[in-house]
C-alpha atoms as a PDB file:
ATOM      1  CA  UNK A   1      61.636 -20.375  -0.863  1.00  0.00           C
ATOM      2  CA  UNK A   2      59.186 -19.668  -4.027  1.00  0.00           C
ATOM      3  CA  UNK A   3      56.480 -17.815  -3.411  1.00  0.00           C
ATOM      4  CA  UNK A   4      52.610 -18.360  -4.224  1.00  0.00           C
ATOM      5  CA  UNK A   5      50.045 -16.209  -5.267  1.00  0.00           C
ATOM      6  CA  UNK A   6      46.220 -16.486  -3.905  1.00  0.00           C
ATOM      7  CA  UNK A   7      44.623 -16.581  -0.351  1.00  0.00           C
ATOM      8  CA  UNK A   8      45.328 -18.967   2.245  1.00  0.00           C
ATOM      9  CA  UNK A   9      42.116 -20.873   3.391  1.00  0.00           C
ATOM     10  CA  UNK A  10      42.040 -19.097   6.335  1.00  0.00           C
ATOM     11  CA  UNK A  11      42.304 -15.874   4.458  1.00  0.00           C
ATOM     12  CA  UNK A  12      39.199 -17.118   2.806  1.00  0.00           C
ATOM     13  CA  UNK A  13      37.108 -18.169   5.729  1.00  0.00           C
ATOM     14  CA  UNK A  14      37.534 -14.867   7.608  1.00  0.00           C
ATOM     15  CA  UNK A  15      36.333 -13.390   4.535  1.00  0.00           C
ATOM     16  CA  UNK A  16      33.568 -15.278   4.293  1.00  0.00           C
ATOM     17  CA  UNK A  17      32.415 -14.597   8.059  1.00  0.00           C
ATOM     18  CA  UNK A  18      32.822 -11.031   7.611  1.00  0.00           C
ATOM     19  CA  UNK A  19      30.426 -10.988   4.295  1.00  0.00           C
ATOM     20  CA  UNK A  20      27.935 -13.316   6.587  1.00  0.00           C
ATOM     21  CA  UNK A  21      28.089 -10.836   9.643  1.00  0.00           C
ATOM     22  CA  UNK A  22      27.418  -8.170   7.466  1.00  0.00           C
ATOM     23  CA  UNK A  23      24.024  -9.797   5.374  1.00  0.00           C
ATOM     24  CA  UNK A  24      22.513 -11.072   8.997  1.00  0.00           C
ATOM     25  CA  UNK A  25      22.366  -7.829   9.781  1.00  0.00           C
ATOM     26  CA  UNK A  26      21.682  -5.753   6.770  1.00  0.00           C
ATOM     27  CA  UNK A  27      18.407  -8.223   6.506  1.00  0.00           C
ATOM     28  CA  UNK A  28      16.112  -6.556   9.590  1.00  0.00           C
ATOM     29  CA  UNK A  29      17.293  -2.973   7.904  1.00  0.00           C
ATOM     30  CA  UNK A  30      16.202  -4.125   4.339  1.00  0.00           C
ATOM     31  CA  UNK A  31      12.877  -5.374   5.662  1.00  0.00           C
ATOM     32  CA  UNK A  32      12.847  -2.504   8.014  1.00  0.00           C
ATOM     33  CA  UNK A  33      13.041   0.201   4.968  1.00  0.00           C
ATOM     34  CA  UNK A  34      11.006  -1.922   2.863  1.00  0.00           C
ATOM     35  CA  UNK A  35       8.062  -1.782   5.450  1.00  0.00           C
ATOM     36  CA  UNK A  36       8.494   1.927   5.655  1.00  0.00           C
ATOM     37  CA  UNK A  37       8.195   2.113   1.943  1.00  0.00           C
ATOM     38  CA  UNK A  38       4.984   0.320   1.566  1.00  0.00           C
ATOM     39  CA  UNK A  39       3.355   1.987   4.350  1.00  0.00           C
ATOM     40  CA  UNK A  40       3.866   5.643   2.779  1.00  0.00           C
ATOM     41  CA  UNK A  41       3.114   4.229  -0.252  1.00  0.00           C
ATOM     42  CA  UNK A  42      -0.684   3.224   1.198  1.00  0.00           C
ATOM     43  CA  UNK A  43      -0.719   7.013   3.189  1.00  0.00           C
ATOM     44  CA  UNK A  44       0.036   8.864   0.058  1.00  0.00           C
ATOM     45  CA  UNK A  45      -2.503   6.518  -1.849  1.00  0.00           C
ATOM     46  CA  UNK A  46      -4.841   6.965   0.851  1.00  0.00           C
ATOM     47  CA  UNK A  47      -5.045  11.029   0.963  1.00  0.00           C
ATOM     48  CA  UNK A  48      -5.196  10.603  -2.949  1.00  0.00           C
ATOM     49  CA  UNK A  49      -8.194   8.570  -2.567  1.00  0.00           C
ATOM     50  CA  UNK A  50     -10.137  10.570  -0.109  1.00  0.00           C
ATOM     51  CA  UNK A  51      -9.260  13.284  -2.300  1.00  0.00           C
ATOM     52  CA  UNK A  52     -10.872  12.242  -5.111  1.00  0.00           C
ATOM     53  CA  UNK A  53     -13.892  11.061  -3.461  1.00  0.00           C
ATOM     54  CA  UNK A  54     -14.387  14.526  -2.141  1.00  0.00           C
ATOM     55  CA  UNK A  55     -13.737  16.016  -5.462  1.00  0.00           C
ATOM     56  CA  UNK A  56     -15.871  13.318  -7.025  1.00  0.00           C
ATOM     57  CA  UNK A  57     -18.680  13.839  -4.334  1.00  0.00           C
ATOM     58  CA  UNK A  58     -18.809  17.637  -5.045  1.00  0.00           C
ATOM     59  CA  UNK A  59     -19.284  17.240  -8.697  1.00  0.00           C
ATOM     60  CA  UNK A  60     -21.753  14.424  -8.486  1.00  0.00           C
ATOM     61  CA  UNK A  61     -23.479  14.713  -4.526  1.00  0.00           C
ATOM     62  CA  UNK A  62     -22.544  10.885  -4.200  1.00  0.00           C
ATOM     63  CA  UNK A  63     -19.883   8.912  -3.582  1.00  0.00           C
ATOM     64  CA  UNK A  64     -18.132   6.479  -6.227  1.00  0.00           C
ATOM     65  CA  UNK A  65     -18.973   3.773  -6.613  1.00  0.00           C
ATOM     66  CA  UNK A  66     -22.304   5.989  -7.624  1.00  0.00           C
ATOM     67  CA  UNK A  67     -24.445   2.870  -7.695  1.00  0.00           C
ATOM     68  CA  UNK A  68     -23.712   2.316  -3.833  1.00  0.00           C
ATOM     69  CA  UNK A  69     -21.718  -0.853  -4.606  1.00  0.00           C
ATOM     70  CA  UNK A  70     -18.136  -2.222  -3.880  1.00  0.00           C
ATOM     71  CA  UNK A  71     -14.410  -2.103  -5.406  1.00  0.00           C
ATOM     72  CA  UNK A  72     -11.813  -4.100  -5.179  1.00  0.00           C
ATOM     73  CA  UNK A  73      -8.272  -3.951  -7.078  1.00  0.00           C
ATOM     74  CA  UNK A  74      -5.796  -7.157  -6.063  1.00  0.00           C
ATOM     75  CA  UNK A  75      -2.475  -6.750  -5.495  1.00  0.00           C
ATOM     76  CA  UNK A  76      -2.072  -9.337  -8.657  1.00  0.00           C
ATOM     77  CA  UNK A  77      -4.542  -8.093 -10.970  1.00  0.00           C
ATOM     78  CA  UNK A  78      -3.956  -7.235 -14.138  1.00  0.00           C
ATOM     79  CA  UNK A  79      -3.290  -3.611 -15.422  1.00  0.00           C
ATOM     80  CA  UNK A  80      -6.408  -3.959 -18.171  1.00  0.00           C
ATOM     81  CA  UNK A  81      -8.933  -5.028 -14.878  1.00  0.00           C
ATOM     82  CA  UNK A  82     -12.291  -3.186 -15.384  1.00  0.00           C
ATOM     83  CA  UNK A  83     -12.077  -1.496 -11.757  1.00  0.00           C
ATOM     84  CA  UNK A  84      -9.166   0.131 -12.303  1.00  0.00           C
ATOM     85  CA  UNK A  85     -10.118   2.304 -15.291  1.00  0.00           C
ATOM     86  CA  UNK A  86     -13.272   2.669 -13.602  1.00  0.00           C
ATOM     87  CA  UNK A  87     -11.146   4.300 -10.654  1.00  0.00           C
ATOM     88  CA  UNK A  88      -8.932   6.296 -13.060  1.00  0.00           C
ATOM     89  CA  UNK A  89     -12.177   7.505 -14.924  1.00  0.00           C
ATOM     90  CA  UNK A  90     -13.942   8.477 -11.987  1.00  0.00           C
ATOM     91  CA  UNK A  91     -11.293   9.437  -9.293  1.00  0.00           C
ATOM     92  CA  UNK A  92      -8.630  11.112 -11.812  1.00  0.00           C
ATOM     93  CA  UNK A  93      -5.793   8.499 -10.057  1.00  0.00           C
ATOM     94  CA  UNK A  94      -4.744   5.301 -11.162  1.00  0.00           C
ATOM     95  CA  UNK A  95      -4.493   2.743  -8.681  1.00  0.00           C
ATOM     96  CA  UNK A  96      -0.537   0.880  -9.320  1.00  0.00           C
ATOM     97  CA  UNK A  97      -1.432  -3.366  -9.184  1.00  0.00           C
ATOM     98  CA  UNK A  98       2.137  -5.090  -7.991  1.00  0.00           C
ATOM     99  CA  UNK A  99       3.013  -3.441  -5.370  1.00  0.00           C
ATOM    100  CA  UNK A 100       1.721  -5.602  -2.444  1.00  0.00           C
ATOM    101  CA  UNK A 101      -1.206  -3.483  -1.539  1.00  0.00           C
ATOM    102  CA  UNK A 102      -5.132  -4.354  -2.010  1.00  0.00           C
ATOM    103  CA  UNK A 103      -7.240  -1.862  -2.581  1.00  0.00           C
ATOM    104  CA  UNK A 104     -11.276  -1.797  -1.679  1.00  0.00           C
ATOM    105  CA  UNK A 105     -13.784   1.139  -2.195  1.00  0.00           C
ATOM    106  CA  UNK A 106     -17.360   0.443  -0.408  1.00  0.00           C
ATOM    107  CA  UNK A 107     -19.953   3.056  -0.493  1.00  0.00           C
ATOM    108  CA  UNK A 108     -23.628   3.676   0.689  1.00  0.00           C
ATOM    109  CA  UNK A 109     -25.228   6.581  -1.298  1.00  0.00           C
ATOM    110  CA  UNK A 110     -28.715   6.631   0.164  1.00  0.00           C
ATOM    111  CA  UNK A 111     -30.358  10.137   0.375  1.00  0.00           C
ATOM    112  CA  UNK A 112     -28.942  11.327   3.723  1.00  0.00           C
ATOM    113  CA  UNK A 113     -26.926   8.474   4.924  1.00  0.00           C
ATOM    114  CA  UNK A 114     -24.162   8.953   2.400  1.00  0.00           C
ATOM    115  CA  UNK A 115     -20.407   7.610   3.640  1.00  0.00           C
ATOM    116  CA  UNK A 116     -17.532   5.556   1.720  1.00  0.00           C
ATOM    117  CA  UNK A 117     -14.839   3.337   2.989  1.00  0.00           C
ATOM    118  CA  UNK A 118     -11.716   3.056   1.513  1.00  0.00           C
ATOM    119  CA  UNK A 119      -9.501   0.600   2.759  1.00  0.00           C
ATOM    120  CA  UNK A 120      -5.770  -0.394   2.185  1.00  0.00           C
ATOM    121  CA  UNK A 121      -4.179  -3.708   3.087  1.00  0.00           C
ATOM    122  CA  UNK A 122      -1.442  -6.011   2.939  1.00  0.00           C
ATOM    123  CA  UNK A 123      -0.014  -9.276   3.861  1.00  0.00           C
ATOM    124  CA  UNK A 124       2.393  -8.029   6.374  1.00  0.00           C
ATOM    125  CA  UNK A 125       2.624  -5.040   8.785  1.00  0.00           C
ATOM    126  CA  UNK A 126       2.812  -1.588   7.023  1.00  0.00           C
ATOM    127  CA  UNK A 127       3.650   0.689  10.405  1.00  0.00           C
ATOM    128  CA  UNK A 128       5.425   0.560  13.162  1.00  0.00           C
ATOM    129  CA  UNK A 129       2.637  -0.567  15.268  1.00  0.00           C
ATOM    130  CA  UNK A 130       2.088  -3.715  13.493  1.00  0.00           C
ATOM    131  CA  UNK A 131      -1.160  -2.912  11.501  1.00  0.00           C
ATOM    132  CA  UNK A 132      -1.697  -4.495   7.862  1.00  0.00           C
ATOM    133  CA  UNK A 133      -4.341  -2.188   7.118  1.00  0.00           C
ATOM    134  CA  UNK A 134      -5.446   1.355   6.832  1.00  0.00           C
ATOM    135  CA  UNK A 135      -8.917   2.335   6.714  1.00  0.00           C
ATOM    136  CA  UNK A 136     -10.434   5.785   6.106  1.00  0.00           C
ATOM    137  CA  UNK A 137     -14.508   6.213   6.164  1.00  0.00           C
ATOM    138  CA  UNK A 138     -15.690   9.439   4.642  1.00  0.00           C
ATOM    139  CA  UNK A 139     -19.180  10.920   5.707  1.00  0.00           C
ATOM    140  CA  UNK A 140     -21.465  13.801   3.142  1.00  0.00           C
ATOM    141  CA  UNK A 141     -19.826  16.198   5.572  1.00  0.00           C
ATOM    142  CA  UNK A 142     -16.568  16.070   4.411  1.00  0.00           C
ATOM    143  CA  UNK A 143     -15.694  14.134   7.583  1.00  0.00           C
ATOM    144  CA  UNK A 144     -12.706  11.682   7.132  1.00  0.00           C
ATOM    145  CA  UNK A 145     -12.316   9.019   9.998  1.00  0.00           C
ATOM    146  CA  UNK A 146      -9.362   7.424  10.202  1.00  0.00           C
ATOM    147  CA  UNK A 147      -8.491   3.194  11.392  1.00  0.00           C
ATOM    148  CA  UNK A 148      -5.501   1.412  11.281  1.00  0.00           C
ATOM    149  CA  UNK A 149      -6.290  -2.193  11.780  1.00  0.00           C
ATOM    150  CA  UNK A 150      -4.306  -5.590  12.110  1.00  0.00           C
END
């Protein structure tokens, strides 16, 4: 009897199964870990915002945008956009574009009504609970409110 090298077919197919089996469910832990990711990724963002609009506030009594209007930085915007050396400039922290997060700044700086929103969102949920958003408003207190929306 001569004997053959290789893997029978059946050798092969159980293979096969196994590596399936073993991508269905490393799939829910990728997207699982990747969620987790992005959502301290907006937190950490977040605090570093609200940071530098205190900071910002206490050097200039008024929130940035200092002519009261709105800021928005795209997940697919280009590095060179306007908005974000604005935000660098003004805030000391540079907003990162490609990484599935929107950014928006709104703020109100009329003598004795002065707040600012900052809000972070994406396309898909960042926390457990199922929110795509996280919203922080900011009063001339010091006050930080905290949202988490869908």
């Amino acid at each position: 009897m001569r004997q053959e090298s290789g893997f029978t077919l059946v050798e092969l197919m159980v293979v096969v199964a196994i590596l399936g089996i073993l991508a269905v469910t490393a799939v829910p832990f990728y997207q699982t870990w990747q969620q987790r990711a992005y959502g301290s990724e907006a937190s950490v963002m977040m605090r570093k915002l609200v940071e530098g609009q205190i900071t910002f506030f206490l050097e200039n009594n008024k929130f940035f945008p200092a002519d009261g209007s709105s800021l928005a930085v795209y997940q697919n915007d280009p590095p060179t956009k306007p908005e974000i050396d604005q935000i660098t400039n003004a805030l000391k922290l540079t907003i990162p574009v490609g990484h599935q997060l929107d950014y928006s700044i709104h703020t109100d700086n009329t003598p004795g009504a002065e707040w600012c929103q900052i809000q972070i969102s994406a396309a898909f949920p960042l926390f457990k609970d199922g929110s795509r958003q996280l919203i922080y408003t900011l009063d001339k207190t010091g006050r930080v409110y905290e949202m988490q929306g869908g």
